[in-house]
C-alpha atoms as a PDB file:
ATOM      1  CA  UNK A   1      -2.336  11.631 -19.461  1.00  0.00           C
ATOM      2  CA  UNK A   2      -5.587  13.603 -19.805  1.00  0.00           C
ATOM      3  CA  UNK A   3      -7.898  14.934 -17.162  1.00  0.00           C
ATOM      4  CA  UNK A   4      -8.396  12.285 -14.841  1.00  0.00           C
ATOM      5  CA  UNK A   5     -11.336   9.777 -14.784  1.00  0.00           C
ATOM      6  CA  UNK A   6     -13.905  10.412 -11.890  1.00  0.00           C
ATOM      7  CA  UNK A   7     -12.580   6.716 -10.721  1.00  0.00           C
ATOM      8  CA  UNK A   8      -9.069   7.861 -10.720  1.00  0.00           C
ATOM      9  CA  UNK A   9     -10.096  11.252  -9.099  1.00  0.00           C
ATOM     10  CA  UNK A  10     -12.131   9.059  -6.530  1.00  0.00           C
ATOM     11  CA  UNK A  11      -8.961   6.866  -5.627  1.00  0.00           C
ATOM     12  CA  UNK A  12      -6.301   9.269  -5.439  1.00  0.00           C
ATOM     13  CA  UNK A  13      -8.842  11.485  -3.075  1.00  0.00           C
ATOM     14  CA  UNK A  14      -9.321   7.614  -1.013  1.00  0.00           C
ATOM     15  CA  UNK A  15      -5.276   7.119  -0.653  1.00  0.00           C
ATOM     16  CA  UNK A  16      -4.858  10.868  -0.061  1.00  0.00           C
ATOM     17  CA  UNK A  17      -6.966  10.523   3.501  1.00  0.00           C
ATOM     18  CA  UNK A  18      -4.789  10.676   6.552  1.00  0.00           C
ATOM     19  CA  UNK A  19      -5.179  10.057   9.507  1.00  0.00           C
ATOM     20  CA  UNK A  20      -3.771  13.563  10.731  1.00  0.00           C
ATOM     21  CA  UNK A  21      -6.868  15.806  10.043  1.00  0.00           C
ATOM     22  CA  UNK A  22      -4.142  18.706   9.210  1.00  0.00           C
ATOM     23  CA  UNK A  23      -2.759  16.425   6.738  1.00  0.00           C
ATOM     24  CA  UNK A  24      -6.437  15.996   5.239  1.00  0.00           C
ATOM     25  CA  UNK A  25      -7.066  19.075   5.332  1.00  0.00           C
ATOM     26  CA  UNK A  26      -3.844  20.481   3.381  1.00  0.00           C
ATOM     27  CA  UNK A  27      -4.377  18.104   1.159  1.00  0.00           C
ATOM     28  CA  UNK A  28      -8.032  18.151  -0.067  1.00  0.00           C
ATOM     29  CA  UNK A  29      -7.913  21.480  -0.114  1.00  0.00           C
ATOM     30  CA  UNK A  30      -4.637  21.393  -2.814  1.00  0.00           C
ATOM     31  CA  UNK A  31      -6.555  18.345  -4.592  1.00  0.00           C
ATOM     32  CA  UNK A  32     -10.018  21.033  -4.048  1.00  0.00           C
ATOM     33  CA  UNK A  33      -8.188  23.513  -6.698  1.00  0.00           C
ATOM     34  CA  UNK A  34      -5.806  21.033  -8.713  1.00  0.00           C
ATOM     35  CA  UNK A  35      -6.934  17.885  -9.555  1.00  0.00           C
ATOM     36  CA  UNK A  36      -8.162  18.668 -12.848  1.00  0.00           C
ATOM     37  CA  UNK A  37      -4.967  19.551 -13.730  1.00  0.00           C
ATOM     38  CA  UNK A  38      -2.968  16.975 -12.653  1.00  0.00           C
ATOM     39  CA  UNK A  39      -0.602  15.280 -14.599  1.00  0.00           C
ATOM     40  CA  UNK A  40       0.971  11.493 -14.202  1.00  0.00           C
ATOM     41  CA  UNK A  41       4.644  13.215 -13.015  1.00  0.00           C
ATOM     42  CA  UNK A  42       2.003  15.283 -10.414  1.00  0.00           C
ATOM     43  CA  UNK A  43       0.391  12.051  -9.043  1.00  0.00           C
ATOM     44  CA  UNK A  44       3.671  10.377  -8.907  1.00  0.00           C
ATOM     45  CA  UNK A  45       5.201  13.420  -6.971  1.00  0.00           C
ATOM     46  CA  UNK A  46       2.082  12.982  -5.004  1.00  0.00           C
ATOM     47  CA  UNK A  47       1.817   9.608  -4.664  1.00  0.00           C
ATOM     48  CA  UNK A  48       5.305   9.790  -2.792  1.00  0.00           C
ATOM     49  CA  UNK A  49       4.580  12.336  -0.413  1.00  0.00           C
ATOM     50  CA  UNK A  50       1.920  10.018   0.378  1.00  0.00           C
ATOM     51  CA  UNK A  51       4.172   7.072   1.063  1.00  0.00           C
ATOM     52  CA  UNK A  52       5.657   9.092   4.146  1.00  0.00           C
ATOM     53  CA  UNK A  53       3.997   8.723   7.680  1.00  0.00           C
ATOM     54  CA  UNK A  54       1.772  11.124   8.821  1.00  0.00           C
ATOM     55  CA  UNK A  55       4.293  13.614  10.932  1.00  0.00           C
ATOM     56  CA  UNK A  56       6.821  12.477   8.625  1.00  0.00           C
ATOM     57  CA  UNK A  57       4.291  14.454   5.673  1.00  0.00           C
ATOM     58  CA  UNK A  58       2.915  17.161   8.088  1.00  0.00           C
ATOM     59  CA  UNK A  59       6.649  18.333   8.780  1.00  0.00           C
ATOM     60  CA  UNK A  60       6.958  18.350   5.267  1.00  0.00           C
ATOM     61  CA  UNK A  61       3.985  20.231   4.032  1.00  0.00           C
ATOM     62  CA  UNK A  62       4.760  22.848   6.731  1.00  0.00           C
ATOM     63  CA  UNK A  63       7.914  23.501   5.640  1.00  0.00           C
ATOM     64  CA  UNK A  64       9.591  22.510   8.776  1.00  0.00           C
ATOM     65  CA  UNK A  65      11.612  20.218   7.091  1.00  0.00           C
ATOM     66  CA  UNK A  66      12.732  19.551   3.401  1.00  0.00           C
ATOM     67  CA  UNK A  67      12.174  16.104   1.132  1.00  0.00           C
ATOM     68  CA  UNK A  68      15.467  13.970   1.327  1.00  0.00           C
ATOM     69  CA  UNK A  69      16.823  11.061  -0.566  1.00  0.00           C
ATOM     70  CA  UNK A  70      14.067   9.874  -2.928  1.00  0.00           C
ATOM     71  CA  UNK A  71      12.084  12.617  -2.401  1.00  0.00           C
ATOM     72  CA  UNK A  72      14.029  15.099  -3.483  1.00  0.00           C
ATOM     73  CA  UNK A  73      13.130  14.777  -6.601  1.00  0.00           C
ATOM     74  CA  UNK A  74      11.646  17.686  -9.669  1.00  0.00           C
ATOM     75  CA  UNK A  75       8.320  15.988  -9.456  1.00  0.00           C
ATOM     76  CA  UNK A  76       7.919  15.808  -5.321  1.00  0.00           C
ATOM     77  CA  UNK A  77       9.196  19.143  -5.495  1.00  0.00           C
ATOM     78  CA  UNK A  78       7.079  20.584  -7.591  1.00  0.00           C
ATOM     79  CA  UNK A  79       3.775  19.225  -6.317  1.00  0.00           C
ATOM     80  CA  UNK A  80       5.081  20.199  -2.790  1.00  0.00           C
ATOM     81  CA  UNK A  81       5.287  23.510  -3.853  1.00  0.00           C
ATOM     82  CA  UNK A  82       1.518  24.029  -5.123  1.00  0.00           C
ATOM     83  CA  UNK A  83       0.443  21.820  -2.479  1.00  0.00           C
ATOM     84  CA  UNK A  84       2.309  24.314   0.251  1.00  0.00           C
ATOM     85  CA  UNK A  85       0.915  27.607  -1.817  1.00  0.00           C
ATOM     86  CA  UNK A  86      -2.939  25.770  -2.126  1.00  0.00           C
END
């Protein structure tokens, strides 16, 4: 996949909204510095994290606790990682 369209960009930065305003914030500000760069295993890695609940993702994103099951997966685990250094 190439750089993504300003559609794309504008849905991925819709789904991403939370309604924990930590969660937003964490998260726009990773998508602030990386979403040019994104690639489709990113936005799937993404699009999982998403999929959680919102304390379910905060405890995530703050390292309190890891990614299980599914989730532990290269391409959560990678996205987690820029997302917890952004």
């Amino acid at each position: 996949m190439g750089e993504l369209t300003k559609l794309e960009r504008t849905r991925l930065r819709w789904r991403s909204r939370r309604g924990l305003l930590e969660n937003d914030l964490i998260i726009t500000r990773f998508l602030d510095l990386y979403e040019h760069e994104l690639t489709d295993r990113d936005i799937d890695g993404l699009v999982k994290l998403l999929a959680l609940g919102d304390n379910d993702l905060l405890q995530i994103l703050l390292s309190r606790s890891e990614p299980e099951g599914e989730l532990d997966s290269a391409e959560v685990l990678d996205v987690l990682k820029r997302i917890r250094a952004a």
